[in-house]
PDB file of N, CA and C in Angstrom:
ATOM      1  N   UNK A   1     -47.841 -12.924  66.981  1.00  0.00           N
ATOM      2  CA  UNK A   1     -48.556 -12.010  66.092  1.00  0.00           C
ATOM      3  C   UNK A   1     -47.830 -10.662  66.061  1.00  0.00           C
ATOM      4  N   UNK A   2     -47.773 -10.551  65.024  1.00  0.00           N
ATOM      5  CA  UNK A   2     -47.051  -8.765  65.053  1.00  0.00           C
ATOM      6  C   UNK A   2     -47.730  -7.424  65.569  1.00  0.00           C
ATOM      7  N   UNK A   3     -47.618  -6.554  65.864  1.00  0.00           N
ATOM      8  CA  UNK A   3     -47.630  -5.834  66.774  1.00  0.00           C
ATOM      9  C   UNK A   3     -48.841  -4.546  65.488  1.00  0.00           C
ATOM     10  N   UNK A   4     -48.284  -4.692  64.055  1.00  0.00           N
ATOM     11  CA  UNK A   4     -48.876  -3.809  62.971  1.00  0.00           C
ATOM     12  C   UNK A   4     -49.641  -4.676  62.045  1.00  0.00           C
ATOM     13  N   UNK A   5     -50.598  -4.077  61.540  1.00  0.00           N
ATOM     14  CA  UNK A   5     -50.979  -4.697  60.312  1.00  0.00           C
ATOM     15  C   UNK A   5     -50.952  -4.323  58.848  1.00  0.00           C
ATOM     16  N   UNK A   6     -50.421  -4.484  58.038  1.00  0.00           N
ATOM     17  CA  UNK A   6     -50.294  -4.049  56.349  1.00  0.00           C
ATOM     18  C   UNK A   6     -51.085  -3.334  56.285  1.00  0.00           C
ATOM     19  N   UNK A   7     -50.689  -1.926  55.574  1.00  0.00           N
ATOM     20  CA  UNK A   7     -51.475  -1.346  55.069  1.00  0.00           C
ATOM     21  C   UNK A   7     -51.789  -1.278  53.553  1.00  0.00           C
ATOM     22  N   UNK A   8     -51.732  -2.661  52.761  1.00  0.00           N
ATOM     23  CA  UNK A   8     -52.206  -2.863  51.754  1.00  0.00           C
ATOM     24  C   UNK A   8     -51.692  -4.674  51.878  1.00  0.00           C
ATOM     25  N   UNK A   9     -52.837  -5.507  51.059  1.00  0.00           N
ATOM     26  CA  UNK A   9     -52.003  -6.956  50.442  1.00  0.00           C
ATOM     27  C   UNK A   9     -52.743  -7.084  49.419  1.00  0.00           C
ATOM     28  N   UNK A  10     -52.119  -8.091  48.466  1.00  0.00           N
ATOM     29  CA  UNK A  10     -52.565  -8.541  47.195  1.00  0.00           C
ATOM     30  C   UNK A  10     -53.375  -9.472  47.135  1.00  0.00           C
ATOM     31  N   UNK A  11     -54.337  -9.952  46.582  1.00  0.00           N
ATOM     32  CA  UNK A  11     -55.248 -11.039  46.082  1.00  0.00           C
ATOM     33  C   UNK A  11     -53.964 -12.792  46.603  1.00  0.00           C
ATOM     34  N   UNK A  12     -54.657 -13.752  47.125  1.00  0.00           N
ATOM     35  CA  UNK A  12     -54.002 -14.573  46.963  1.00  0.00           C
ATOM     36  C   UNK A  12     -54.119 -15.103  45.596  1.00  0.00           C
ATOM     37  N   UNK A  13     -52.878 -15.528  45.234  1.00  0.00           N
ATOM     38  CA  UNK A  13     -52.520 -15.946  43.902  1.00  0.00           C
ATOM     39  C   UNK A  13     -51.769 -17.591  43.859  1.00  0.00           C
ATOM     40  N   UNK A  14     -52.213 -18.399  42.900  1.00  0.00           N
ATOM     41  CA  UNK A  14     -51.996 -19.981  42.857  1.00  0.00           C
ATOM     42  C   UNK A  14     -50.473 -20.007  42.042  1.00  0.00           C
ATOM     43  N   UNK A  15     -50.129 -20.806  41.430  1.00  0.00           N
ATOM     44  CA  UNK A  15     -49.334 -20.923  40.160  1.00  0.00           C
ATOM     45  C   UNK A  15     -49.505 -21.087  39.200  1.00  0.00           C
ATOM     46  N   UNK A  16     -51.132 -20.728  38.760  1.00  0.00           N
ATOM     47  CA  UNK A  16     -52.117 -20.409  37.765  1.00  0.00           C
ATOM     48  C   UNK A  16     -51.922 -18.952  37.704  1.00  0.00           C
ATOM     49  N   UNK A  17     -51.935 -18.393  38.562  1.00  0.00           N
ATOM     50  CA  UNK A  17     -52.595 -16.876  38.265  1.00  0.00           C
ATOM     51  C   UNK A  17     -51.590 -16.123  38.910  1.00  0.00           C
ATOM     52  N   UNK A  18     -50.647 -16.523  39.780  1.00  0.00           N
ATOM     53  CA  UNK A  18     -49.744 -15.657  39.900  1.00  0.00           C
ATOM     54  C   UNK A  18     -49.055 -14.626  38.914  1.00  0.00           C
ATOM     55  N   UNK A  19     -49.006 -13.065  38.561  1.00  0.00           N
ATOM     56  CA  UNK A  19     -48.958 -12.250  37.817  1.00  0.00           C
ATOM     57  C   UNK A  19     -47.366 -12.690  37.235  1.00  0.00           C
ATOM     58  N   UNK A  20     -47.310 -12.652  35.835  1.00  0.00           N
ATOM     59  CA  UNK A  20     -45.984 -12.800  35.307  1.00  0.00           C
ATOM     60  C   UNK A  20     -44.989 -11.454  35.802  1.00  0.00           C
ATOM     61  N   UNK A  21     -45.958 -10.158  36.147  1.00  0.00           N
ATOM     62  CA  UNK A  21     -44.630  -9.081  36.909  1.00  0.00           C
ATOM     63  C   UNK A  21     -43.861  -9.751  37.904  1.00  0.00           C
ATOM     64  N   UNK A  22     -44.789 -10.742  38.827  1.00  0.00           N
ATOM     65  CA  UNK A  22     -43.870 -11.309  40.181  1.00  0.00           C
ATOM     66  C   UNK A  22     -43.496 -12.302  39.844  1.00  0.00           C
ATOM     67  N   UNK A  23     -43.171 -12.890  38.592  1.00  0.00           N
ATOM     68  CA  UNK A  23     -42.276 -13.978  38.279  1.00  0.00           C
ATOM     69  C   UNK A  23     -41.071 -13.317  37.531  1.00  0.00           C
ATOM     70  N   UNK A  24     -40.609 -11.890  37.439  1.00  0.00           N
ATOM     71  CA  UNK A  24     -39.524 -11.631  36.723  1.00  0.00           C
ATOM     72  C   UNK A  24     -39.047 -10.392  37.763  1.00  0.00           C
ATOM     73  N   UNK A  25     -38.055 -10.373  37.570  1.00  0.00           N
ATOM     74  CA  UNK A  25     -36.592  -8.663  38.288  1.00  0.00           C
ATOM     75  C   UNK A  25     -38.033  -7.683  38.704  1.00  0.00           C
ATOM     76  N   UNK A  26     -38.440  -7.396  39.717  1.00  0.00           N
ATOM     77  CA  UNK A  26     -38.904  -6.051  40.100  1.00  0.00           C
ATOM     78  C   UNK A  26     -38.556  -6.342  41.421  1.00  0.00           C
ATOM     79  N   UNK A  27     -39.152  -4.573  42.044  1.00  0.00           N
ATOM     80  CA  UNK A  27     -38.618  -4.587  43.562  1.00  0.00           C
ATOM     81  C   UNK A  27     -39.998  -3.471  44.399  1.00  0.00           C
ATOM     82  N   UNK A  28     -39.580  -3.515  44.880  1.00  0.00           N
ATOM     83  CA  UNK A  28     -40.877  -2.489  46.083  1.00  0.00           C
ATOM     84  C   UNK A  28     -40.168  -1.082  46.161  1.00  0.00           C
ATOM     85  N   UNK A  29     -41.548  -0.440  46.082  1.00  0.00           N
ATOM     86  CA  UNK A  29     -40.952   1.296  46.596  1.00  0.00           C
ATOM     87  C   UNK A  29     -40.275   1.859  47.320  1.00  0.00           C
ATOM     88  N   UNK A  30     -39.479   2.717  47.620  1.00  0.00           N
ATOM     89  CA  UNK A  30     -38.839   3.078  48.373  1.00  0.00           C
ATOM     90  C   UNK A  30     -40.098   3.403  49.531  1.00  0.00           C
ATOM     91  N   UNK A  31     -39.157   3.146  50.957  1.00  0.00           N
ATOM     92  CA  UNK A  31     -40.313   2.998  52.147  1.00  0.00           C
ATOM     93  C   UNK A  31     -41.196   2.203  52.570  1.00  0.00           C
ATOM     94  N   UNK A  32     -41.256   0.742  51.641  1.00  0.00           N
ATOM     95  CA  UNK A  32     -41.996  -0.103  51.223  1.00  0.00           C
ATOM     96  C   UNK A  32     -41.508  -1.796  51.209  1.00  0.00           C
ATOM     97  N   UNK A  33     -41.880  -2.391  52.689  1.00  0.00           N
ATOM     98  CA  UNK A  33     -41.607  -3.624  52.871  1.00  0.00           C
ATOM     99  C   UNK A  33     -42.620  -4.710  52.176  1.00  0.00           C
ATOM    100  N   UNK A  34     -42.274  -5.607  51.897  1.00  0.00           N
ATOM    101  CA  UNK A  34     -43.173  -6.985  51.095  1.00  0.00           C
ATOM    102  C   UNK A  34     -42.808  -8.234  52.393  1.00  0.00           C
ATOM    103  N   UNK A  35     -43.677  -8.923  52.593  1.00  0.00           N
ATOM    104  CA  UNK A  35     -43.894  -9.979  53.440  1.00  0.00           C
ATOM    105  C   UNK A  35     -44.344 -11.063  52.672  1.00  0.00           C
ATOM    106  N   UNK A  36     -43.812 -11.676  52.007  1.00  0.00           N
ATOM    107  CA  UNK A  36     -44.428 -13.018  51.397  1.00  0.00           C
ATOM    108  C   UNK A  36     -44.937 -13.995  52.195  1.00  0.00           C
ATOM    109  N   UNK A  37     -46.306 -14.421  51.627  1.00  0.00           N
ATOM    110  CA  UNK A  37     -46.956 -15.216  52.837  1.00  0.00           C
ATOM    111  C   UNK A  37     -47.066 -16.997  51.627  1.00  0.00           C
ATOM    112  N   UNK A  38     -46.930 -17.750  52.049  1.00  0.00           N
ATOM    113  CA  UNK A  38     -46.752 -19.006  51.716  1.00  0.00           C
ATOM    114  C   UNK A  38     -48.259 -19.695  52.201  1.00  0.00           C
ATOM    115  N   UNK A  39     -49.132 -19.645  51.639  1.00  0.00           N
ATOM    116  CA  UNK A  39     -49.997 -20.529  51.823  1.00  0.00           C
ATOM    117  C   UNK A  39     -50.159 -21.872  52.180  1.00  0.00           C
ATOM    118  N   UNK A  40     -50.124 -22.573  50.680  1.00  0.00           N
ATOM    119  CA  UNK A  40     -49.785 -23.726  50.850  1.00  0.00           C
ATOM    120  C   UNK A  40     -48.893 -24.099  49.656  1.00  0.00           C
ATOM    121  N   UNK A  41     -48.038 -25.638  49.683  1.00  0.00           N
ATOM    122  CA  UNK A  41     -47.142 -25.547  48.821  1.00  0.00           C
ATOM    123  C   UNK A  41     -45.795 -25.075  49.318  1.00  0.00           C
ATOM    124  N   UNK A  42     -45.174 -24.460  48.123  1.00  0.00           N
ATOM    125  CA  UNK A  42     -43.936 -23.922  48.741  1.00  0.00           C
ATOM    126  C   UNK A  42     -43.251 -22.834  47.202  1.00  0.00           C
ATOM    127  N   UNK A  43     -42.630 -21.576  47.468  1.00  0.00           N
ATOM    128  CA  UNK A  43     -42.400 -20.921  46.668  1.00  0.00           C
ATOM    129  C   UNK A  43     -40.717 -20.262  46.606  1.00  0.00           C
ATOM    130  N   UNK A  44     -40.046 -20.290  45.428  1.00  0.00           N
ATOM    131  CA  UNK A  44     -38.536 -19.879  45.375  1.00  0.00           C
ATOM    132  C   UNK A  44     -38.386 -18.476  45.081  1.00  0.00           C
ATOM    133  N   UNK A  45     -37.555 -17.667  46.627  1.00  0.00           N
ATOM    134  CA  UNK A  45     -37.769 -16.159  46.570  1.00  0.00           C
ATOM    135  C   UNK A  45     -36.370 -15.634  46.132  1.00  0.00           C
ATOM    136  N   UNK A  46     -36.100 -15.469  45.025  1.00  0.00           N
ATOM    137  CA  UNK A  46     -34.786 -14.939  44.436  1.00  0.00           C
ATOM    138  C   UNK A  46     -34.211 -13.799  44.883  1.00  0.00           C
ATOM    139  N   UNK A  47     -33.682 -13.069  45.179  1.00  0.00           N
ATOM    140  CA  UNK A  47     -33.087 -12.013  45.661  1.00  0.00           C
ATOM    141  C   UNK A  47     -31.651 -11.918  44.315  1.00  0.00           C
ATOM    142  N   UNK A  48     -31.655 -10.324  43.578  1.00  0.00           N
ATOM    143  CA  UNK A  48     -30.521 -10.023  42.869  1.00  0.00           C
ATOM    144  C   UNK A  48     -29.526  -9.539  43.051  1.00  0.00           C
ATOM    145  N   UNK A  49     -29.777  -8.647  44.346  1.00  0.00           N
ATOM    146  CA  UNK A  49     -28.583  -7.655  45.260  1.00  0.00           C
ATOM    147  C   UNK A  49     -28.220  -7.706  46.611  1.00  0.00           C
ATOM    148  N   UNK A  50     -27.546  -8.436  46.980  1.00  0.00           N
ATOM    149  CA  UNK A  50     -27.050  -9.588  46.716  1.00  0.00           C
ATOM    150  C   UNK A  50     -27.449 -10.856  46.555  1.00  0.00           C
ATOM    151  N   UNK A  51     -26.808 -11.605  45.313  1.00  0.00           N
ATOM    152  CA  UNK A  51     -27.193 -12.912  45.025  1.00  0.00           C
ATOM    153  C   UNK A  51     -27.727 -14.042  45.994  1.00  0.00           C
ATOM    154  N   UNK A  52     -28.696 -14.261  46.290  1.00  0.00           N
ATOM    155  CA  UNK A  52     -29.153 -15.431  47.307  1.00  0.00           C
ATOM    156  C   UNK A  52     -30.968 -15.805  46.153  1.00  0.00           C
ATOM    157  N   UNK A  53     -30.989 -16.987  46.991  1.00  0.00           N
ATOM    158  CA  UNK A  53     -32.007 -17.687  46.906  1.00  0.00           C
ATOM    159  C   UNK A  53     -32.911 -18.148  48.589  1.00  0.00           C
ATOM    160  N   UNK A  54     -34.002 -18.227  48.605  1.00  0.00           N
ATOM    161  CA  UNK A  54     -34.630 -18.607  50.013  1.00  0.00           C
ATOM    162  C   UNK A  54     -35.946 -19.344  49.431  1.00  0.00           C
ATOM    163  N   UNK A  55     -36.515 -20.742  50.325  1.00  0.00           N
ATOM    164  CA  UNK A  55     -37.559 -21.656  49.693  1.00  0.00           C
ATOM    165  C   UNK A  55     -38.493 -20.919  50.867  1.00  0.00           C
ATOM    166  N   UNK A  56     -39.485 -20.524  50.601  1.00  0.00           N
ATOM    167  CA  UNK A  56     -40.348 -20.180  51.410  1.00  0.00           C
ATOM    168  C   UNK A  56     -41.604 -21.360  51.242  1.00  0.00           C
ATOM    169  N   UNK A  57     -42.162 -21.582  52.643  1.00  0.00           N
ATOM    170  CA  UNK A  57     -43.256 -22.567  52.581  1.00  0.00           C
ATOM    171  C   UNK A  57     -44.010 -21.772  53.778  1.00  0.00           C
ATOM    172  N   UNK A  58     -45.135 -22.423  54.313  1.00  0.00           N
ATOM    173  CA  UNK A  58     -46.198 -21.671  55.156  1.00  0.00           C
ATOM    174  C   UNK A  58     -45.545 -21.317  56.550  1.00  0.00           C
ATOM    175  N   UNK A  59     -44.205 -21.938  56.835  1.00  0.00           N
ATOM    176  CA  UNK A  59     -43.418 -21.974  58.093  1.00  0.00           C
ATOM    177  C   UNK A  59     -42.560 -20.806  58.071  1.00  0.00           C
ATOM    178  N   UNK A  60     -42.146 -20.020  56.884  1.00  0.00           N
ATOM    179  CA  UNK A  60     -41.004 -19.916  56.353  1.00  0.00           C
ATOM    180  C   UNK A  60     -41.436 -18.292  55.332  1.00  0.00           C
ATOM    181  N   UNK A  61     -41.734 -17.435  55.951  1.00  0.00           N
ATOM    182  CA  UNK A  61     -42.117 -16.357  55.137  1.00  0.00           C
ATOM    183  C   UNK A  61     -40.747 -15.550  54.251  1.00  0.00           C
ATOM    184  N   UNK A  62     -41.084 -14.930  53.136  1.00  0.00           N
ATOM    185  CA  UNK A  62     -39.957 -14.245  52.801  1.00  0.00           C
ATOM    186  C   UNK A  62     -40.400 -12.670  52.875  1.00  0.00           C
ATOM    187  N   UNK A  63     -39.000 -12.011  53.578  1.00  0.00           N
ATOM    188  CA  UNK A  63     -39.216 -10.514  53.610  1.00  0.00           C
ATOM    189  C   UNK A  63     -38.914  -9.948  52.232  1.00  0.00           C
ATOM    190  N   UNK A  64     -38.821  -8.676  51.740  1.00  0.00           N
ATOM    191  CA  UNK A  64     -38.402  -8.247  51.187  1.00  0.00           C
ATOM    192  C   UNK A  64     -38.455  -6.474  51.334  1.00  0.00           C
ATOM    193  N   UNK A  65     -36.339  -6.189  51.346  1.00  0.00           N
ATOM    194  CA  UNK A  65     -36.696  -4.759  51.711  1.00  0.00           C
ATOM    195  C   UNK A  65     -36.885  -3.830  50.727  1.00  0.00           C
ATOM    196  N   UNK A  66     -37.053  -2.740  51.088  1.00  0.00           N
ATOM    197  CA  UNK A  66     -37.994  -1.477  49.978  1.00  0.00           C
ATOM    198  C   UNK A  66     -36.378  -1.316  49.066  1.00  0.00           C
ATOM    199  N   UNK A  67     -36.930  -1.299  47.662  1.00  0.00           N
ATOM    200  CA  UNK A  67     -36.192  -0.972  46.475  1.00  0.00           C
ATOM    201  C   UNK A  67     -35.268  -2.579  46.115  1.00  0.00           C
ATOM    202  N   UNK A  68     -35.403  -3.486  46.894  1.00  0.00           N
ATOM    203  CA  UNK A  68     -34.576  -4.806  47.069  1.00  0.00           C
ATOM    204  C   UNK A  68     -35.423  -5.381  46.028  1.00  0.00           C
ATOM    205  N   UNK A  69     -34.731  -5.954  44.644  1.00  0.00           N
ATOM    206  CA  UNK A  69     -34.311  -6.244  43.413  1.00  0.00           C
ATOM    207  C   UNK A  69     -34.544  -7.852  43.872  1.00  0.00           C
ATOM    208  N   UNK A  70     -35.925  -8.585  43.111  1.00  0.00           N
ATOM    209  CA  UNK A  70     -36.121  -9.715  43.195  1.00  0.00           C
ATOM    210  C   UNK A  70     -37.343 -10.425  42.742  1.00  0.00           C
ATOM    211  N   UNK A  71     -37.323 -11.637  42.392  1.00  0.00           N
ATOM    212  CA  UNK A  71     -38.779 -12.507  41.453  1.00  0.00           C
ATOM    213  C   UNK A  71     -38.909 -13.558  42.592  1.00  0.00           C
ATOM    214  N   UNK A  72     -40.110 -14.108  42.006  1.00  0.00           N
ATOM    215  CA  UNK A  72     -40.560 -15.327  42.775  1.00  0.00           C
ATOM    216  C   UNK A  72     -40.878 -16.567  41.489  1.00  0.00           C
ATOM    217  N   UNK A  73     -40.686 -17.805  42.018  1.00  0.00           N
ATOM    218  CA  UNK A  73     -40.933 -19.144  41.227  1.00  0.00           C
ATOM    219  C   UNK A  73     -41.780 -19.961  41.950  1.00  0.00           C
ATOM    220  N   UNK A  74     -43.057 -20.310  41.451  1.00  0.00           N
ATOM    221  CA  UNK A  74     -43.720 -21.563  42.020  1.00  0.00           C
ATOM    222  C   UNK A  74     -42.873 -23.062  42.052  1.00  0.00           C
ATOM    223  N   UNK A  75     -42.873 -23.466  43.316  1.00  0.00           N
ATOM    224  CA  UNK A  75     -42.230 -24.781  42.723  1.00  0.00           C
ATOM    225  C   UNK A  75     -43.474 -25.889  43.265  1.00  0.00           C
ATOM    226  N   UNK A  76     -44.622 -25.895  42.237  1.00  0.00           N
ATOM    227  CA  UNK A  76     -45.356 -27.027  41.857  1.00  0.00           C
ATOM    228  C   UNK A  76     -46.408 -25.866  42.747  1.00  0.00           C
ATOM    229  N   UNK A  77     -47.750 -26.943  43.095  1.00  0.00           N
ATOM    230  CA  UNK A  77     -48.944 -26.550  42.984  1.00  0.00           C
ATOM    231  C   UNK A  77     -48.779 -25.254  44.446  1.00  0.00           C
ATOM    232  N   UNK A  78     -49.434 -24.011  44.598  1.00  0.00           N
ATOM    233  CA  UNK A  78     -48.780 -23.571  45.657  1.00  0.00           C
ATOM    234  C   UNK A  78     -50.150 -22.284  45.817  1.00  0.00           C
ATOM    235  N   UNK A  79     -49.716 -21.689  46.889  1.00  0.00           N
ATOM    236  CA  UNK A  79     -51.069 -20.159  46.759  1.00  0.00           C
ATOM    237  C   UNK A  79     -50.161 -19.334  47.838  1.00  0.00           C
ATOM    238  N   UNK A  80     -49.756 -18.095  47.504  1.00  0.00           N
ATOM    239  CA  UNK A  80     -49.249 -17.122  48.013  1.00  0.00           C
ATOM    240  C   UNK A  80     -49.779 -15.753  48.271  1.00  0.00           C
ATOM    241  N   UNK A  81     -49.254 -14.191  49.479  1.00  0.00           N
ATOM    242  CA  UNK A  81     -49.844 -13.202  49.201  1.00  0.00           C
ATOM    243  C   UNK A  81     -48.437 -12.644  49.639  1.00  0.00           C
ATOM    244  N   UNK A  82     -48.955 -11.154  49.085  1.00  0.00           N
ATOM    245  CA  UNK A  82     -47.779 -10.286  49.619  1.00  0.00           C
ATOM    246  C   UNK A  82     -48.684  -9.416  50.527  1.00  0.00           C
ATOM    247  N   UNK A  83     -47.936  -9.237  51.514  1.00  0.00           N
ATOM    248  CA  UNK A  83     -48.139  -7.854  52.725  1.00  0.00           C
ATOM    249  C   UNK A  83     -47.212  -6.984  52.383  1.00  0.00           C
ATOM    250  N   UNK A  84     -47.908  -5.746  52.078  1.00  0.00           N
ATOM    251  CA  UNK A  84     -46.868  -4.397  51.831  1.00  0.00           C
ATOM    252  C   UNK A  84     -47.341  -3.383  53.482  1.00  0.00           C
ATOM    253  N   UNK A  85     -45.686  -3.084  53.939  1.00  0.00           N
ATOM    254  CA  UNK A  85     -45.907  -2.017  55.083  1.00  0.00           C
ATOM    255  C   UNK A  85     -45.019  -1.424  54.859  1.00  0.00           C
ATOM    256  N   UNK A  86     -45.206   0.049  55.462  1.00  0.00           N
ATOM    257  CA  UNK A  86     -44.457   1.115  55.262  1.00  0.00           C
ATOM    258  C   UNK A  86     -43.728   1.458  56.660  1.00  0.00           C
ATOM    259  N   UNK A  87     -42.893  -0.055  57.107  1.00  0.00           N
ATOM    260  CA  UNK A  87     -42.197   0.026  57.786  1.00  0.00           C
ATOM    261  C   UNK A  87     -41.637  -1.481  58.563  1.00  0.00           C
ATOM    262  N   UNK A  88     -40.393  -1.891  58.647  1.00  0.00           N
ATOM    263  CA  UNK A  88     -40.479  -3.277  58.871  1.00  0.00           C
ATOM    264  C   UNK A  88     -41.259  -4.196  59.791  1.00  0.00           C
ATOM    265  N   UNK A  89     -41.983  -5.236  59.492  1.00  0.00           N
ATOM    266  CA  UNK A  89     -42.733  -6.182  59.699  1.00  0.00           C
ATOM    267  C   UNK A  89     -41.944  -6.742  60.947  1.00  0.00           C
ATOM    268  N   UNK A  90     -42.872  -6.757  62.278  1.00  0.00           N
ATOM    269  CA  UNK A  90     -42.446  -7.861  63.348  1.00  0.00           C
ATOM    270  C   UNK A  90     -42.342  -8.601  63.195  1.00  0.00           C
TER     271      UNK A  90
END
């Protein structure tokens, strides 16, 4: 268990309702980490700077650092959240 807890997260979201902003190019605030949490299912975490790809599933979280340029893809039925902290995640 990590040592902090988010000081904000988002609604869990399916591949119904996941917001079309987090399916296209955005990034987090400066000062501002994202913790993708994988419910169930499994989700494709794109990264633009530098080019990579990572499959996140419930085993398998994706970070993301503040101002770091990147979308997410459902791949098939799935439910995800983001943890935002204002400082990196244990």
């Amino acid at each position: 268990m990590t040592g902090s807890a988010p000081y904000r997260s988002t609604p869990v979201f399916d591949q119904d309702t996941l917001p079309a902003a987090l399916r296209r190019r955005h990034n987090t605030k400066a000062g501002v980490w994202g913790l993708i949490r994988v419910l169930e299912g499994q989700l494709t975490l794109t990264y633009l700077d530098p080019p990579s790809e990572v499959i996140l599933t419930p085993g398998n979280p994706g970070l993301v650092e503040p101002q770091q340029p990147h979308f997410v893809t459902p791949d098939g039925p799935m439910k995800m959240q983001v943890d935002f902290y204002d400082h990196p995640p244990g």
